[in-house]
Protein backbone atom coordinates (compact mmCIF):
# COMPACT_ATOMS: atom_id res chain seq x y z
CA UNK A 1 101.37 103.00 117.34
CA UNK A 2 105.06 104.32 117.45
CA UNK A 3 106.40 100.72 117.98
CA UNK A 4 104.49 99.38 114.78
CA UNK A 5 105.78 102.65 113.03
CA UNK A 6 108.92 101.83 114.04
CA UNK A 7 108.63 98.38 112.83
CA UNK A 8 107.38 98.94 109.61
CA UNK A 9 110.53 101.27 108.92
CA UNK A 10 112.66 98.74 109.67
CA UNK A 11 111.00 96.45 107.69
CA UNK A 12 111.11 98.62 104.81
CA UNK A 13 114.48 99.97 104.86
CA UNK A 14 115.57 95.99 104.86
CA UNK A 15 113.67 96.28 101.65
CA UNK A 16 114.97 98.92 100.32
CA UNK A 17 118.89 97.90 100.75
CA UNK A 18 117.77 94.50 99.26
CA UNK A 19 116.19 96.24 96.42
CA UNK A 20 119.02 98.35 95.48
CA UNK A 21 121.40 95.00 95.46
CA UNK A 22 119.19 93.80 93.02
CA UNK A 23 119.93 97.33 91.07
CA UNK A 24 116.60 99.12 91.45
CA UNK A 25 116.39 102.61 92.56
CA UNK A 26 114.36 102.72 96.07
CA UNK A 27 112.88 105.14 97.77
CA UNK A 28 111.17 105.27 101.45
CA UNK A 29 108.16 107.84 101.80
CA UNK A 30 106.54 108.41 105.23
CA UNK A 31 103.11 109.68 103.72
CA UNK A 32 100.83 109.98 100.34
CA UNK A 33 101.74 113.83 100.52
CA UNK A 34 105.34 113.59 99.91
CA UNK A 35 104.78 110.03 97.51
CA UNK A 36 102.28 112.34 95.66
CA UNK A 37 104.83 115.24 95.51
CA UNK A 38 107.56 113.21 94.02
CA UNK A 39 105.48 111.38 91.91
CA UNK A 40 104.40 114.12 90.03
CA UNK A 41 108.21 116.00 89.45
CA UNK A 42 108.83 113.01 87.96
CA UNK A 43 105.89 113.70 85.33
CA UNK A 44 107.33 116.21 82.44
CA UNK A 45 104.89 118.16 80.27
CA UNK A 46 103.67 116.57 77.79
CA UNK A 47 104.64 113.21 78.74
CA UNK A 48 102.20 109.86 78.06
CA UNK A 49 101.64 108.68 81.50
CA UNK A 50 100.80 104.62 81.29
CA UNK A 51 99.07 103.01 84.33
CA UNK A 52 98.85 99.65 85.32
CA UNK A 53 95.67 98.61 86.71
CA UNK A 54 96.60 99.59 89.81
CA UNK A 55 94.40 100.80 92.98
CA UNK A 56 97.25 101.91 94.81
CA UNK A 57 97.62 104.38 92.06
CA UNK A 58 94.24 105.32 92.21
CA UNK A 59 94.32 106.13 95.92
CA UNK A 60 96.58 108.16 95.10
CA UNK A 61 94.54 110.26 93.04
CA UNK A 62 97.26 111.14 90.51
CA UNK A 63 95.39 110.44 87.56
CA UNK A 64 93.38 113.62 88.70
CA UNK A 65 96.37 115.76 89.16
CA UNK A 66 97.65 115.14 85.33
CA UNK A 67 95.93 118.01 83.97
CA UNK A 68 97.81 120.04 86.19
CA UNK A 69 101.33 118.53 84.82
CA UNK A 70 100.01 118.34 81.12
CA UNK A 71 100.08 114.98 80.89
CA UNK A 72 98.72 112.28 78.60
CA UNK A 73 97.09 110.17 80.35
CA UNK A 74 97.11 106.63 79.00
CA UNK A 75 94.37 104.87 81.33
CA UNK A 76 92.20 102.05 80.28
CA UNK A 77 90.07 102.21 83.43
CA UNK A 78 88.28 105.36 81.89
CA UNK A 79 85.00 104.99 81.83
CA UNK A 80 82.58 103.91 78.68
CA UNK A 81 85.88 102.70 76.76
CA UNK A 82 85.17 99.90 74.27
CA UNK A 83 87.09 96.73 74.19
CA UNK A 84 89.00 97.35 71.02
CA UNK A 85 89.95 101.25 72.80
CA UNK A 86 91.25 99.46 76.18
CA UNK A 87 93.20 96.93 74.10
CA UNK A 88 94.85 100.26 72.29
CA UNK A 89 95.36 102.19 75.18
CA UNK A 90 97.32 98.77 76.73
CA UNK A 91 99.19 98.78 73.65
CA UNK A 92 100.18 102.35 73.92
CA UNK A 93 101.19 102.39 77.52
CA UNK A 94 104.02 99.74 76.29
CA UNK A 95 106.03 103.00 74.83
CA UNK A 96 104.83 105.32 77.43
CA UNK A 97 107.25 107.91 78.87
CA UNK A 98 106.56 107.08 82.23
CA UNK A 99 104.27 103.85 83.42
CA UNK A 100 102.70 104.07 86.92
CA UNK A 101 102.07 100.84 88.35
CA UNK A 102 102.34 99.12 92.20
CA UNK A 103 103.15 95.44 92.83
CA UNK A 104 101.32 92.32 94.29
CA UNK A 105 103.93 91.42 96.76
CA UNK A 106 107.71 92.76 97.40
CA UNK A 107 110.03 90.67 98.80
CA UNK A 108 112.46 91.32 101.71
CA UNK A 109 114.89 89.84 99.53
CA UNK A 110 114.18 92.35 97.09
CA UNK A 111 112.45 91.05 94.51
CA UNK A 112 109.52 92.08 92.65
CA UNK A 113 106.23 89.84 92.44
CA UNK A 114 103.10 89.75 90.35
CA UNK A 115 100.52 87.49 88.92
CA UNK A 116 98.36 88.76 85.63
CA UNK A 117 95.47 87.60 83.34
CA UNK A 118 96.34 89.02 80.30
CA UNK A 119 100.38 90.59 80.84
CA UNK A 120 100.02 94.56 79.68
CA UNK A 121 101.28 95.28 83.28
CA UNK A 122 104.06 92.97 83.50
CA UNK A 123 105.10 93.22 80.24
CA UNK A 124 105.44 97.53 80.16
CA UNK A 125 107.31 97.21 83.75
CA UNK A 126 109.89 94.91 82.66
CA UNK A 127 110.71 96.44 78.58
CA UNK A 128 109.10 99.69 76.53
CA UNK A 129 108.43 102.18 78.80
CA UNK A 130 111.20 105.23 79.00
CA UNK A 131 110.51 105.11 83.30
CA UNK A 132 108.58 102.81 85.56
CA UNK A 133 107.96 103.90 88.94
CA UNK A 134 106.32 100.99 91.23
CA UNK A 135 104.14 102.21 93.99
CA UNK A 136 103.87 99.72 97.23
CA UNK A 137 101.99 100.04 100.78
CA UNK A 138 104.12 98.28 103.69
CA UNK A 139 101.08 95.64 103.13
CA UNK A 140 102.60 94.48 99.89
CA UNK A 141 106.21 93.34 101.90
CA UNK A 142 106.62 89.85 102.17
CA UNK A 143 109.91 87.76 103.90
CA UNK A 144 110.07 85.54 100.32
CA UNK A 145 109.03 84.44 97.12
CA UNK A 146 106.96 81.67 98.94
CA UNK A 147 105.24 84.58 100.53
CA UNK A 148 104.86 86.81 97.90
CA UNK A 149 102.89 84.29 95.68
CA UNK A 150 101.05 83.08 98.81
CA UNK A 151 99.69 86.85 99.61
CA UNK A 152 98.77 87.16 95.94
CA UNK A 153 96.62 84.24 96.52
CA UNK A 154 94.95 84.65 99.73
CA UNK A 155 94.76 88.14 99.41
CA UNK A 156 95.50 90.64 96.28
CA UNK A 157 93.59 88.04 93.65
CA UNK A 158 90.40 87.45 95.10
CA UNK A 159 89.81 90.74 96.35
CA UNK A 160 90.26 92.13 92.51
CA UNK A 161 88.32 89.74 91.31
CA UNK A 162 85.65 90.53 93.90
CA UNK A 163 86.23 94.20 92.80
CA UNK A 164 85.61 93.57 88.88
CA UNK A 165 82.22 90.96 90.15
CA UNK A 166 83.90 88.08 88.33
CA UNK A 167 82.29 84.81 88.71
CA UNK A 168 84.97 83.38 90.12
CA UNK A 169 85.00 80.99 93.05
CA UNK A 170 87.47 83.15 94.76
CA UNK A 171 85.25 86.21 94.73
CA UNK A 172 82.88 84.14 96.26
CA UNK A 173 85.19 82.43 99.08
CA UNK A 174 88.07 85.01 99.57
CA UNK A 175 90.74 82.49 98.68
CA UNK A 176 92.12 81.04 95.72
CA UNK A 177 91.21 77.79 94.15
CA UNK A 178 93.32 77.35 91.21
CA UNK A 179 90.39 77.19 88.79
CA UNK A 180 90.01 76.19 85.42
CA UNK A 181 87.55 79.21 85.00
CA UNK A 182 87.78 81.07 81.44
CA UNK A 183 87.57 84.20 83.45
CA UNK A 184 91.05 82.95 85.87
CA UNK A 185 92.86 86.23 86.41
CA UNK A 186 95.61 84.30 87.24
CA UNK A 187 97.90 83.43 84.30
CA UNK A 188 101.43 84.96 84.86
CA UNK A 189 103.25 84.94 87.35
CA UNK A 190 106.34 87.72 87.32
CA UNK A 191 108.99 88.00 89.89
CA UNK A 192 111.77 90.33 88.89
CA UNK A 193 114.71 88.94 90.65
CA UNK A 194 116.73 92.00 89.34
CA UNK A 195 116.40 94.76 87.46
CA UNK A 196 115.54 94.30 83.84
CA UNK A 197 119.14 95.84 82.66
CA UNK A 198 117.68 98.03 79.71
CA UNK A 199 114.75 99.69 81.93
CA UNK A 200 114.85 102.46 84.58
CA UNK A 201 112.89 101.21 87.53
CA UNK A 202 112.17 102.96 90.69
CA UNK A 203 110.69 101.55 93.54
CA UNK A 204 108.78 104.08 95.64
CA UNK A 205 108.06 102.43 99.20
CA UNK A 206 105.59 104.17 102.02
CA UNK A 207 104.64 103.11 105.42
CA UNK A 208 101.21 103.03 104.75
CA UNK A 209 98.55 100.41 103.38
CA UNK A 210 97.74 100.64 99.81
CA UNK A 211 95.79 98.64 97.39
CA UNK A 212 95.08 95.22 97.85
């Protein structure tokens, strides 16, 4: 156990010096306490707090702990929102203070990669919001680009699309097929090969599995 500790820090670290050549602020966390801790000092009162449709965040549980802070929360996973009131609330967390959001893969290299359906995540992490802070597990590090989109693929896309019971034929096989569905959840691809120069980005690492 301490040798794949010990490996994993490495691993990030290497991930973290990458990231900051690339002009992103990075941070290494050992645990969800101290992630959580930081997290919310970075929330003001008062604040509209964006999130990404994220389950790292969720595990988290810091959309819970914004009543404590004051927040707004601007979350279009509430439940019994319409369609028209999620496609607001998407709008809205464009010009949040602060969006909350993880990433499908992180490279070693230091880059930052997603895929999207519809591009409300990608969009508010690269321009609009005041802050981003991106959440990732040591799960989500990948040697490459190559990688990245490859665990996006095999992994992070079919298990979401298991998780929202698309009809999809990688919810039913665990891998992707590069359908032609209407329902594809994979549309955009993103990789931030530096940081967008108008937008404060932080990059909030931790040596623990999160998310898909």
């Amino acid at each position: 156990m301490e040798l794949k500790k010990w490996h994993s820090e490495k691993i990030i670290f290497r991930t973290i010096k990458a990231l900051e050549s690339n002009f992103f602020k990075a941070e290494f966390f050992s645990n969800r306490d101290s992630l959580l801790t930081q997290i919310l000092k970075d929330i003001k009162p008062g604040e509209k707090i964006g999130f990404g449709g994220s389950v790292t965040i969720r595990e988290l549980g810091i959309v819970e702990r914004l009543k404590e802070q004051d927040a707004i929360a601007l979350d279009h996973w509430k439940e019994g929102l319409e369609p028209h009131e999620i496609a607001e609330i998407r709008m809205a967390q464009l010009t949040s203070d602060l969006f909350l959001t993880s990433a499908n893969a992180i490279t070693e290299n230091g880059e930052i990669v997603n895929i999207d359906g519809i591009g409300n995540r990608v969009n508010a992490m690269t321009f609009g919001p005041k802050k981003v802070i991106i959440v990732a597990g040591i799960n989500k590090i990948v040697p490459d680009i190559e990688a990245a989109i490859d665990r996006i693929k095999r992994v992070a896309a079919p298990m979401n699309a298991k998780r929202l019971n698309l009809p999809l034929p990688c919810a039913e096989t665990g891998h992707c097929h590069d359908c032609n569905s209407d329902k594809r959840i994979c549309r955009i691809i993103s990789i931030l090969v530096k940081k967008p120069s108008q937008t404060d980005i932080s990059v909030y690492l931790i040596n623990e599995e999160l998310g898909y």
